[in-house]
C-alpha atoms as a PDB file:
ATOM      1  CA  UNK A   1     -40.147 -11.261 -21.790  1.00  0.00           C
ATOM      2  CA  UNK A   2     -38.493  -9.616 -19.048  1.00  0.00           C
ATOM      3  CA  UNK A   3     -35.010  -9.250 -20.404  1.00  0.00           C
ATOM      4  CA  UNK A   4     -36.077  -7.022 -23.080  1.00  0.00           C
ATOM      5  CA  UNK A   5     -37.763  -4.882 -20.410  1.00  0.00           C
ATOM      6  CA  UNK A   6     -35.686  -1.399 -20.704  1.00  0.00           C
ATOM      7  CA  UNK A   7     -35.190  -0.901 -16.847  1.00  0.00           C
ATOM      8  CA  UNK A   8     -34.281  -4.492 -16.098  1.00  0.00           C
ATOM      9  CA  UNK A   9     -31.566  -3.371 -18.503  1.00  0.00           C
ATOM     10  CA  UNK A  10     -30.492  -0.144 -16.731  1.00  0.00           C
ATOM     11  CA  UNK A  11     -30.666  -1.800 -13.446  1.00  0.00           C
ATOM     12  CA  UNK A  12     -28.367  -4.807 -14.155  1.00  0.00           C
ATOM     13  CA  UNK A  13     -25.607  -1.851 -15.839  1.00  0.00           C
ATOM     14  CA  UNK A  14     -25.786  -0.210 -12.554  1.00  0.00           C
ATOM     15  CA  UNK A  15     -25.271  -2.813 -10.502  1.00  0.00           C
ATOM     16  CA  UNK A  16     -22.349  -4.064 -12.973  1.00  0.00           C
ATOM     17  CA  UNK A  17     -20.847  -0.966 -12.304  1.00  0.00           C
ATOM     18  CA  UNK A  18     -21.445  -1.025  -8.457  1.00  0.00           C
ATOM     19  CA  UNK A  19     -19.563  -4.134  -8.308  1.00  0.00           C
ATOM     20  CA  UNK A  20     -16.691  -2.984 -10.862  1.00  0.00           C
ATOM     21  CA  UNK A  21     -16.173   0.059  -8.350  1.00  0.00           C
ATOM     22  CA  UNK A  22     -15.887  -1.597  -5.427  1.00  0.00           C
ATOM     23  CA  UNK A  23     -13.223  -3.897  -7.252  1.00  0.00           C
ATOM     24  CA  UNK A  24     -11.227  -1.149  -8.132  1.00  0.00           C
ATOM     25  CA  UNK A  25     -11.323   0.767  -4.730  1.00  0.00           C
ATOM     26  CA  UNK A  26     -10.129  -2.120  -2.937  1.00  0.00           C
ATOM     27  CA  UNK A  27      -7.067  -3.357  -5.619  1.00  0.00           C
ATOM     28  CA  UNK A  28      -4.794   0.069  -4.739  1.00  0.00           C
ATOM     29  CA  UNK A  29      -1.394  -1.120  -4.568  1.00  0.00           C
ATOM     30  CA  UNK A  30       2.003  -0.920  -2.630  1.00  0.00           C
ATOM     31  CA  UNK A  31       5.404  -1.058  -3.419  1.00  0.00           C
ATOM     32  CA  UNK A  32       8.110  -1.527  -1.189  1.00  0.00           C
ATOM     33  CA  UNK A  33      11.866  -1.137  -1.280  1.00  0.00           C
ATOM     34  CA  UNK A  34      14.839  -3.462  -1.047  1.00  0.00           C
ATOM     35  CA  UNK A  35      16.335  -2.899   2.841  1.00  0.00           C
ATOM     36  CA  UNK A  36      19.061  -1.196   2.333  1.00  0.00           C
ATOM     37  CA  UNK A  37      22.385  -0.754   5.003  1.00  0.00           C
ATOM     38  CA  UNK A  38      22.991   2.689   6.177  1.00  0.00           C
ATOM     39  CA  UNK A  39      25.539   1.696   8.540  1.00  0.00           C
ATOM     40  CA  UNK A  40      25.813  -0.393  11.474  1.00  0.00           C
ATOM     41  CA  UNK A  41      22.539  -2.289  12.400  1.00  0.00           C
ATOM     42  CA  UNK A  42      21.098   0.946  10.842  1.00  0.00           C
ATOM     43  CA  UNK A  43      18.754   0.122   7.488  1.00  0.00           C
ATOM     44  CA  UNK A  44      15.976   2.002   5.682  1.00  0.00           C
ATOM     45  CA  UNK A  45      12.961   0.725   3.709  1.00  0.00           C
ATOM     46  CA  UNK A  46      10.396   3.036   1.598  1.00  0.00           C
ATOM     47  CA  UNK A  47       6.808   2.077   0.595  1.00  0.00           C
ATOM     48  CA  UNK A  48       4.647   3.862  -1.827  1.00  0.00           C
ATOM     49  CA  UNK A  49       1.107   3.772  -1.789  1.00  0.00           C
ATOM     50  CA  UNK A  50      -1.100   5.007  -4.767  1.00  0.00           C
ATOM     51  CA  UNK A  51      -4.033   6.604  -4.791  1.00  0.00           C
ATOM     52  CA  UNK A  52      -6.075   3.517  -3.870  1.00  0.00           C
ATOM     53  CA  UNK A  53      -4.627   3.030  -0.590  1.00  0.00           C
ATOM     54  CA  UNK A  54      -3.033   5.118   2.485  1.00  0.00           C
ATOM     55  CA  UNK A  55      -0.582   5.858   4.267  1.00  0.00           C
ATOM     56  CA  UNK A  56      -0.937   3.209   6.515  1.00  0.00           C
ATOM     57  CA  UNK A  57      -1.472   0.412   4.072  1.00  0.00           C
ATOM     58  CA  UNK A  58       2.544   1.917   3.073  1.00  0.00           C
ATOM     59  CA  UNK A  59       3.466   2.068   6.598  1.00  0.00           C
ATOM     60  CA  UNK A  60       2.602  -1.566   7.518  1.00  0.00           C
ATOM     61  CA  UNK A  61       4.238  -2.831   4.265  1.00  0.00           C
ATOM     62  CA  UNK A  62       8.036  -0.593   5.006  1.00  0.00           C
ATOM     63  CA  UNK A  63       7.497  -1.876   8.767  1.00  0.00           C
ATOM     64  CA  UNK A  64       6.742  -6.311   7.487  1.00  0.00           C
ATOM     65  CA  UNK A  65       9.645  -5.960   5.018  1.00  0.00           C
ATOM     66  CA  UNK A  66      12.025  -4.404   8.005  1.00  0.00           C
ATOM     67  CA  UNK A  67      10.892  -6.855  10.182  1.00  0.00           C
ATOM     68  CA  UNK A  68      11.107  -9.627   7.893  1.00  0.00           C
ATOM     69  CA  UNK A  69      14.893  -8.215   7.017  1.00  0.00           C
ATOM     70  CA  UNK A  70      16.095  -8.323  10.827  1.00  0.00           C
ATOM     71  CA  UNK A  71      13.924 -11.602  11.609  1.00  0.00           C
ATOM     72  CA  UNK A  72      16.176 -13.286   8.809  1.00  0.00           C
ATOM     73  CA  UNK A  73      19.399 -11.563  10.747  1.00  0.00           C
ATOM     74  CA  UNK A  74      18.769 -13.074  13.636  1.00  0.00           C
ATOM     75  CA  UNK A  75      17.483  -9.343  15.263  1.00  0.00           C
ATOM     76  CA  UNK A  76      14.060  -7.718  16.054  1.00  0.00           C
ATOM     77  CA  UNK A  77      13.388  -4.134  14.168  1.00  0.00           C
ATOM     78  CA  UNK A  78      12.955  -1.262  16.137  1.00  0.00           C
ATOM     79  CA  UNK A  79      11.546   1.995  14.176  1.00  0.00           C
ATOM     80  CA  UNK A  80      13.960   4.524  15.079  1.00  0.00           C
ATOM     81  CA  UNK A  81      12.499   7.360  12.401  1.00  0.00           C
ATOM     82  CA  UNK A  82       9.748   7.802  10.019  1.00  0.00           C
ATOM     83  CA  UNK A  83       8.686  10.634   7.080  1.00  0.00           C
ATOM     84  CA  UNK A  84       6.017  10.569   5.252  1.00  0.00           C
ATOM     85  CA  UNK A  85       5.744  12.932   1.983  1.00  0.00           C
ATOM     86  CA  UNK A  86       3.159  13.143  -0.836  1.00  0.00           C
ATOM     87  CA  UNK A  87       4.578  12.073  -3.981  1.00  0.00           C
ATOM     88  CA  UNK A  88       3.355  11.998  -8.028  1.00  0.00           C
ATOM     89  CA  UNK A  89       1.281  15.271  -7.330  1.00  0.00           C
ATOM     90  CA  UNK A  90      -0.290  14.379  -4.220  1.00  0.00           C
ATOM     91  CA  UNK A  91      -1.926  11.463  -5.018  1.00  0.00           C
ATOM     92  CA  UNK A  92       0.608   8.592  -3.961  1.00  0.00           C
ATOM     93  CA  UNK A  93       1.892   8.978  -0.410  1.00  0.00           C
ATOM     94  CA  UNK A  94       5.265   7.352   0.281  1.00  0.00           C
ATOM     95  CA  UNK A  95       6.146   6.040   4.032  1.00  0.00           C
ATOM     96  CA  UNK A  96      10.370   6.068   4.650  1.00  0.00           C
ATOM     97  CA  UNK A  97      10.969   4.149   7.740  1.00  0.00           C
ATOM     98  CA  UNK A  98      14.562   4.242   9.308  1.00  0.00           C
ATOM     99  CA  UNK A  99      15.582   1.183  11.820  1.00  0.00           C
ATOM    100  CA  UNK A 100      17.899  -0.608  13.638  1.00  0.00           C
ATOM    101  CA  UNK A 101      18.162  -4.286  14.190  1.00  0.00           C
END
């Protein structure tokens, strides 16, 4: 019977695993800030992408929630500054955008 066959066996793990690795490459994650008011039409959003993902996965999540915080004021967003630093030992970069609306 073939499903006793040893490398049948070993070949269906690897592929398992294959499949599990690509799953887990592609599920990094994101979190994003509140939009918070530094002054007048002036607000900042962070975004911190781990390991999984880069910068710009971060980037276009600070820059949607911005947008999506000036859209509901009745403004557009316009990206006046941005850093970008390395956080939890290198491995998560976080994307700090500053705007106006």
């Amino acid at each position: 019977m073939i499903h006793n066959h040893p490398t049948w066996v070993i070949k269906s793990m690897i592929y398992r695993l294959g499949i599990l690795s690509i799953s887990l490459l592609t599920a990094g994650c994101v979190s994003t800030s509140n939009v918070l008011e530094l002054g007048r039409d002036t607000y900042t959003v962070s975004a911190t992408a781990d390991g999984f993902r880069d910068a710009a996965s971060a980037r276009q999540s600070a820059f949607k929630t911005g947008s999506e915080k000036c859209n509901s004021l009745g403004k557009k967003f316009l990206l006046t500054n941005e850093n970008v630093a390395n956080t939890r030992m290198g491995i998560d970069t976080t994307v700090t955008g500053v705007g106006s609306g």
